[in-house]
N, C-alpha and C. Protein backbone atom coordinates (compact mmCIF):
# COMPACT_ATOMS: atom_id res chain seq x y z
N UNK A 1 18.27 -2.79 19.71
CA UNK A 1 18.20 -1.43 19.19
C UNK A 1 17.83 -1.48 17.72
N UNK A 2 17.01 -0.80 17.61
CA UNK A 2 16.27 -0.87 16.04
C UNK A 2 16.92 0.48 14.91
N UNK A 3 17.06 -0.02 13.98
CA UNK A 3 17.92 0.87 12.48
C UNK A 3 16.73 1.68 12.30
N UNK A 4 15.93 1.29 12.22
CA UNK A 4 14.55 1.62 11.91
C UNK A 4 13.88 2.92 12.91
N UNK A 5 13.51 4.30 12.16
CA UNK A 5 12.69 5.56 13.22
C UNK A 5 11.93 4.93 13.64
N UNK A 6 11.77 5.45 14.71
CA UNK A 6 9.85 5.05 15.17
C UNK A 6 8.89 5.83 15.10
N UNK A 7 9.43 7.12 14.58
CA UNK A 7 8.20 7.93 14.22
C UNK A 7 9.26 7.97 12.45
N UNK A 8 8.18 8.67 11.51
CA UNK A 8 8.35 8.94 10.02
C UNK A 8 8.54 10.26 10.24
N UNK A 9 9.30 11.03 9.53
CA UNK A 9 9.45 12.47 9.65
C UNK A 9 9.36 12.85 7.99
N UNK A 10 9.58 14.02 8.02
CA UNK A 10 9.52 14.54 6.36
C UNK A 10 10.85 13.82 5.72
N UNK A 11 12.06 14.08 6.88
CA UNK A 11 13.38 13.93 6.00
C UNK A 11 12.93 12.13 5.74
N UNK A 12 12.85 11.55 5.98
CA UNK A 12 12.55 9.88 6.42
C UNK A 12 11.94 9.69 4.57
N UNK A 13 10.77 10.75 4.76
CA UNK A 13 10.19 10.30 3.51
C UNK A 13 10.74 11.07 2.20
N UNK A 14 11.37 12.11 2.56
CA UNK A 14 11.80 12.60 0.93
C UNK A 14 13.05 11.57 1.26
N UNK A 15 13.91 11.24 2.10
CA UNK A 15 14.69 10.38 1.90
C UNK A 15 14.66 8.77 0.92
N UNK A 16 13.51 8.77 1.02
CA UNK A 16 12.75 7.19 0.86
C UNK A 16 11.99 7.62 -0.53
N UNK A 17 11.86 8.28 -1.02
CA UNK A 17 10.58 8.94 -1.74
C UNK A 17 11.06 8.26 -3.05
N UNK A 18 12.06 7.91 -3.46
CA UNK A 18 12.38 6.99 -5.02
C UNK A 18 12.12 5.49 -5.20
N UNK A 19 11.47 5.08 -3.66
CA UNK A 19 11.18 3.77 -3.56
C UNK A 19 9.31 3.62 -3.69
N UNK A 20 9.43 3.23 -4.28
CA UNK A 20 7.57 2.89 -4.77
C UNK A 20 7.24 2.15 -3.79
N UNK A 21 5.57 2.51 -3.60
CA UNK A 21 4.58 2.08 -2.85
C UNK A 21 4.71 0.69 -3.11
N UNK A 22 4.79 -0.08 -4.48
CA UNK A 22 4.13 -1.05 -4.56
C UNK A 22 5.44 -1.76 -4.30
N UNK A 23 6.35 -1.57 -4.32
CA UNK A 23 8.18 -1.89 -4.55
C UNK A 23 7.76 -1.95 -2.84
N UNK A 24 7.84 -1.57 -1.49
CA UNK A 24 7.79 -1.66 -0.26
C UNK A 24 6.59 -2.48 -0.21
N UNK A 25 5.29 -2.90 -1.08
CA UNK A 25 4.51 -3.40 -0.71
C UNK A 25 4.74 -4.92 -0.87
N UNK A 26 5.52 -4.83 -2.06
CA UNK A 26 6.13 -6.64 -2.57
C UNK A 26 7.50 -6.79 -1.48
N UNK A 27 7.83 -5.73 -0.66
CA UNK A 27 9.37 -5.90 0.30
C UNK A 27 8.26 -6.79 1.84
N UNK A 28 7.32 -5.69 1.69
CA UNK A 28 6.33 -6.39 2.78
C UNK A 28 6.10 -7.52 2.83
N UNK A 29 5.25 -8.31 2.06
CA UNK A 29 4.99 -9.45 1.40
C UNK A 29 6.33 -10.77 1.64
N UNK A 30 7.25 -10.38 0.53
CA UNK A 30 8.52 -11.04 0.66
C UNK A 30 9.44 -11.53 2.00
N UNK A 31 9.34 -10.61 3.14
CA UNK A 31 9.69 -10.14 4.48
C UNK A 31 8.92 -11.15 4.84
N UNK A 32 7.74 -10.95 4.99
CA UNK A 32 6.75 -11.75 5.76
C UNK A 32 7.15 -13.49 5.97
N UNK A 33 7.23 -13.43 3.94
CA UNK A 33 7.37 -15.26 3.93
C UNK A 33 8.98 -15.75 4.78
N UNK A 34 10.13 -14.48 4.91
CA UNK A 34 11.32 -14.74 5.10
C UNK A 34 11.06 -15.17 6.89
N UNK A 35 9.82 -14.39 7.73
CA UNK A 35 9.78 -14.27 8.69
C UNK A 35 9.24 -15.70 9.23
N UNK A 36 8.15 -16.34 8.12
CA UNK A 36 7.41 -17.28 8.53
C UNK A 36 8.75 -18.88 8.03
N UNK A 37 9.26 -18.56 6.88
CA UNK A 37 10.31 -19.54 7.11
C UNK A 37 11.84 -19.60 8.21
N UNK A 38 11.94 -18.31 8.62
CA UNK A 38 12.90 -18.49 10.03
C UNK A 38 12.01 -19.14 11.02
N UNK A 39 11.03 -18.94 11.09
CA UNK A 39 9.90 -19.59 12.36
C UNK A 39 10.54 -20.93 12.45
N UNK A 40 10.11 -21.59 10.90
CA UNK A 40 10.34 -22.84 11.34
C UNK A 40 11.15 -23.50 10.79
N UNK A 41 12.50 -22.73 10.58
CA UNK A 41 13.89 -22.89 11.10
C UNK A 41 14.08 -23.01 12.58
N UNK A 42 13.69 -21.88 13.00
CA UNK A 42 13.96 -21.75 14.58
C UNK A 42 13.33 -23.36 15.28
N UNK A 43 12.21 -23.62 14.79
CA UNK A 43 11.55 -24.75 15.79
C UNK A 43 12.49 -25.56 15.25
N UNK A 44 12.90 -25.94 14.41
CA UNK A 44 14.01 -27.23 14.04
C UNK A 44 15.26 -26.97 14.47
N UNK A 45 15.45 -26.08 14.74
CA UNK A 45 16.97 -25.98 15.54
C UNK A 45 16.60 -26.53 17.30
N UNK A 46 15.24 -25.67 17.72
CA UNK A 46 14.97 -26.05 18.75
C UNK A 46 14.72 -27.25 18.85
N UNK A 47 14.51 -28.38 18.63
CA UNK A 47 13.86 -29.44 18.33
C UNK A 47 15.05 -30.36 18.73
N UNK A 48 16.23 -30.17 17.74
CA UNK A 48 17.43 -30.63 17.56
C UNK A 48 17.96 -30.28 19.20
N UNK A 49 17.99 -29.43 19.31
CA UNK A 49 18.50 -29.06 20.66
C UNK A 49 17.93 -29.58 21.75
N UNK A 50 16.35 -29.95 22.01
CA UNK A 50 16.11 -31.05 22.84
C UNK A 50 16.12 -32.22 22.68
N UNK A 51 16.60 -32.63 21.34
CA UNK A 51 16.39 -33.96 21.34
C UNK A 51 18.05 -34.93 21.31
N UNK A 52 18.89 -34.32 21.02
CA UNK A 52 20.58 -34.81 20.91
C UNK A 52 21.07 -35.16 22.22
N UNK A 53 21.98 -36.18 22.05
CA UNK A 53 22.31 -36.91 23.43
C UNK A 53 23.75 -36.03 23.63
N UNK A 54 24.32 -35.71 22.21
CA UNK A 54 25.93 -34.76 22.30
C UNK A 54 25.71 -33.33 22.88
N UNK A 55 26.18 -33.02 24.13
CA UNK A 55 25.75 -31.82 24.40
C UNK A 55 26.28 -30.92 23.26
N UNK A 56 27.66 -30.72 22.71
CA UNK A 56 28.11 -29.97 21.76
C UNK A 56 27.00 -29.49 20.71
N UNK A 57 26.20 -30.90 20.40
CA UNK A 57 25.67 -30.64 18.89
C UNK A 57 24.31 -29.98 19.40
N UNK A 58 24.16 -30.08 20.71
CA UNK A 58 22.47 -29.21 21.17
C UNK A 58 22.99 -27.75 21.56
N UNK A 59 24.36 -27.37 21.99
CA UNK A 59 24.74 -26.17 21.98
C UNK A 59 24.52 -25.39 20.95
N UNK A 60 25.27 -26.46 19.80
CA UNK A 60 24.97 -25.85 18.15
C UNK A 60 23.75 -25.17 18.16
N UNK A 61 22.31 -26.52 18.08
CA UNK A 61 21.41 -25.82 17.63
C UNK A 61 20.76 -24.40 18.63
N UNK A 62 21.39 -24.84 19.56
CA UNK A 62 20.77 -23.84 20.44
C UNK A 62 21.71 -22.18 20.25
N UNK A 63 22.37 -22.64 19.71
CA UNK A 63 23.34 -20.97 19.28
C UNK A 63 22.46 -20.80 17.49
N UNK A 64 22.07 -21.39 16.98
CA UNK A 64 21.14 -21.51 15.94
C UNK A 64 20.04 -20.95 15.79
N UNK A 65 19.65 -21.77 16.93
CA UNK A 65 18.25 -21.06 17.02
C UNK A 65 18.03 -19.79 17.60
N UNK A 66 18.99 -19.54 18.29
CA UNK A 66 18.75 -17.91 18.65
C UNK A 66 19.53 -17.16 17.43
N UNK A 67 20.56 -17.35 16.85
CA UNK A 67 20.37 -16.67 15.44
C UNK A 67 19.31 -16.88 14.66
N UNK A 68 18.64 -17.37 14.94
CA UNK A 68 16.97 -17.27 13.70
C UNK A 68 16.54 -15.87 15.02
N UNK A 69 16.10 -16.20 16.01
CA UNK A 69 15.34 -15.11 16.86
C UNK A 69 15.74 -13.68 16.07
N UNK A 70 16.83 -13.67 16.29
CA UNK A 70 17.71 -12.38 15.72
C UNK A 70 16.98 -11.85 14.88
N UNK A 71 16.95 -12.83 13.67
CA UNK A 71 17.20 -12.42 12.33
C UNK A 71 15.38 -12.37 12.24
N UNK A 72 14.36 -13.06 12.77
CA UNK A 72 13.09 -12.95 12.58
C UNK A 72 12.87 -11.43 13.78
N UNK A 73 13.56 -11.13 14.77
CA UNK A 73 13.16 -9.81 15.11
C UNK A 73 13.44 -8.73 14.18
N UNK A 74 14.90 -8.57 13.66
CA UNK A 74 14.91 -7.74 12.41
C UNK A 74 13.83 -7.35 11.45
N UNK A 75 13.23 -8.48 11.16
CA UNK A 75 13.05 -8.76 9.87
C UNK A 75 11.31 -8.16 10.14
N UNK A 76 10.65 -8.30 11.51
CA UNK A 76 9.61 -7.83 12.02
C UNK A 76 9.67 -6.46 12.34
N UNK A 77 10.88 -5.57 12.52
CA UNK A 77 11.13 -4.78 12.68
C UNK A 77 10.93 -3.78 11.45
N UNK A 78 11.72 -4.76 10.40
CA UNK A 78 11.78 -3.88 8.82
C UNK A 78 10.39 -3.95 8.10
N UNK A 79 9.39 -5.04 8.36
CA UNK A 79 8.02 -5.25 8.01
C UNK A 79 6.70 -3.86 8.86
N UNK A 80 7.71 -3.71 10.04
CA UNK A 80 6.26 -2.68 10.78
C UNK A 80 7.09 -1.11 10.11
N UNK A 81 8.08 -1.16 9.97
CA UNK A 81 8.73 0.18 9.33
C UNK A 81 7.91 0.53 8.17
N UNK A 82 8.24 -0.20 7.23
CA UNK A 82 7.79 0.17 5.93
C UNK A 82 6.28 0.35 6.05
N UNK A 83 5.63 -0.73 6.71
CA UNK A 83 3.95 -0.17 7.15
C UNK A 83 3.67 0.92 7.76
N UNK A 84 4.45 1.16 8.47
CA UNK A 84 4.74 3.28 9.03
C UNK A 84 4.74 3.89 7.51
N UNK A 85 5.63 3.53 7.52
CA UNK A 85 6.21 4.66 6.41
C UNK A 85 5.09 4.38 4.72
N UNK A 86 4.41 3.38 4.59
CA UNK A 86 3.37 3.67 3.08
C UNK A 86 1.99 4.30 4.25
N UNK A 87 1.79 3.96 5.30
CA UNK A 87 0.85 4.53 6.21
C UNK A 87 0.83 6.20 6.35
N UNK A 88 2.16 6.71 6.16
CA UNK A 88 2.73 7.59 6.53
C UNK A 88 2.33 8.52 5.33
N UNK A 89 2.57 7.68 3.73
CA UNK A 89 2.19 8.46 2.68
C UNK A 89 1.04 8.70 2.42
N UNK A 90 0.84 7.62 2.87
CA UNK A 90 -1.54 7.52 2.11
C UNK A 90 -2.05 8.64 3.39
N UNK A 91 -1.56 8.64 4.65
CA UNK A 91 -2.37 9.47 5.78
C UNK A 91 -1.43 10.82 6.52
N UNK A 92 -0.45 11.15 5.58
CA UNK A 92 0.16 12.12 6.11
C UNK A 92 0.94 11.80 7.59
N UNK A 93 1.76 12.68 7.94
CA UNK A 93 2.61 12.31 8.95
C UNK A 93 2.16 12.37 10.53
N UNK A 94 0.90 12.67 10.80
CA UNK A 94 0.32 13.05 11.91
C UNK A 94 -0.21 10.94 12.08
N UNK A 95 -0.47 10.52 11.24
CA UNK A 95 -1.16 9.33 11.60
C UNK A 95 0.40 8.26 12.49
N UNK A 96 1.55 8.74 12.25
CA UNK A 96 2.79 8.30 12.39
C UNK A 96 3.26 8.83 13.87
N UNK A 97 2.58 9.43 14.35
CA UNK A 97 2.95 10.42 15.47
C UNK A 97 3.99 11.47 15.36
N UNK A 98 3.41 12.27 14.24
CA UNK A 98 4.29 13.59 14.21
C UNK A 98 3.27 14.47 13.57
């Protein structure tokens, strides 16, 4: 279940409206690299998890690595939001589906 509207509405954006374009554009950016270093977190947990002879310690990574999943779906979640929502300012709210 996503925190995040899926459509932008007016309240969404006067809500949001003290946060700068370029301030969500460097959140974009920043997000991105957080997304591409859980990646490969996740493959090293996975990795660990096929390769350990202790089942315990491949449970670990394997409860690991699906906390990266988690946290890189979030985090893809909060990256297509904010692209709604500066999309939303430059093209009005009809390009958002409203």
């Amino acid at each position: 279940m996503s925190s995040y509207p899926d459509v932008i509405t007016p309240e969404v954006l006067q809500g949001l409206a003290h946060i700068s374009d370029d301030t969500m554009q460097q959140d974009i950016v920043d997000t991105e690299a957080e997304i591409a270093n859980k990646r490969i977190e996740r493959e090293g947990h996975d990795l660990i998890a096929k390769s350990v002879q202790d089942r315990s310690a491949a449970r670990l990574a394997e409860w690991k690595r699906d906390g990266c999943d988690v946290g890189i779906d979030d985090r893809v979640r909060f990256v297509k939001f904010l692209a709604k929502l500066l999309d939303a300012r430059e093209n009005g709210l009809e390009a958002n589906g409203k």
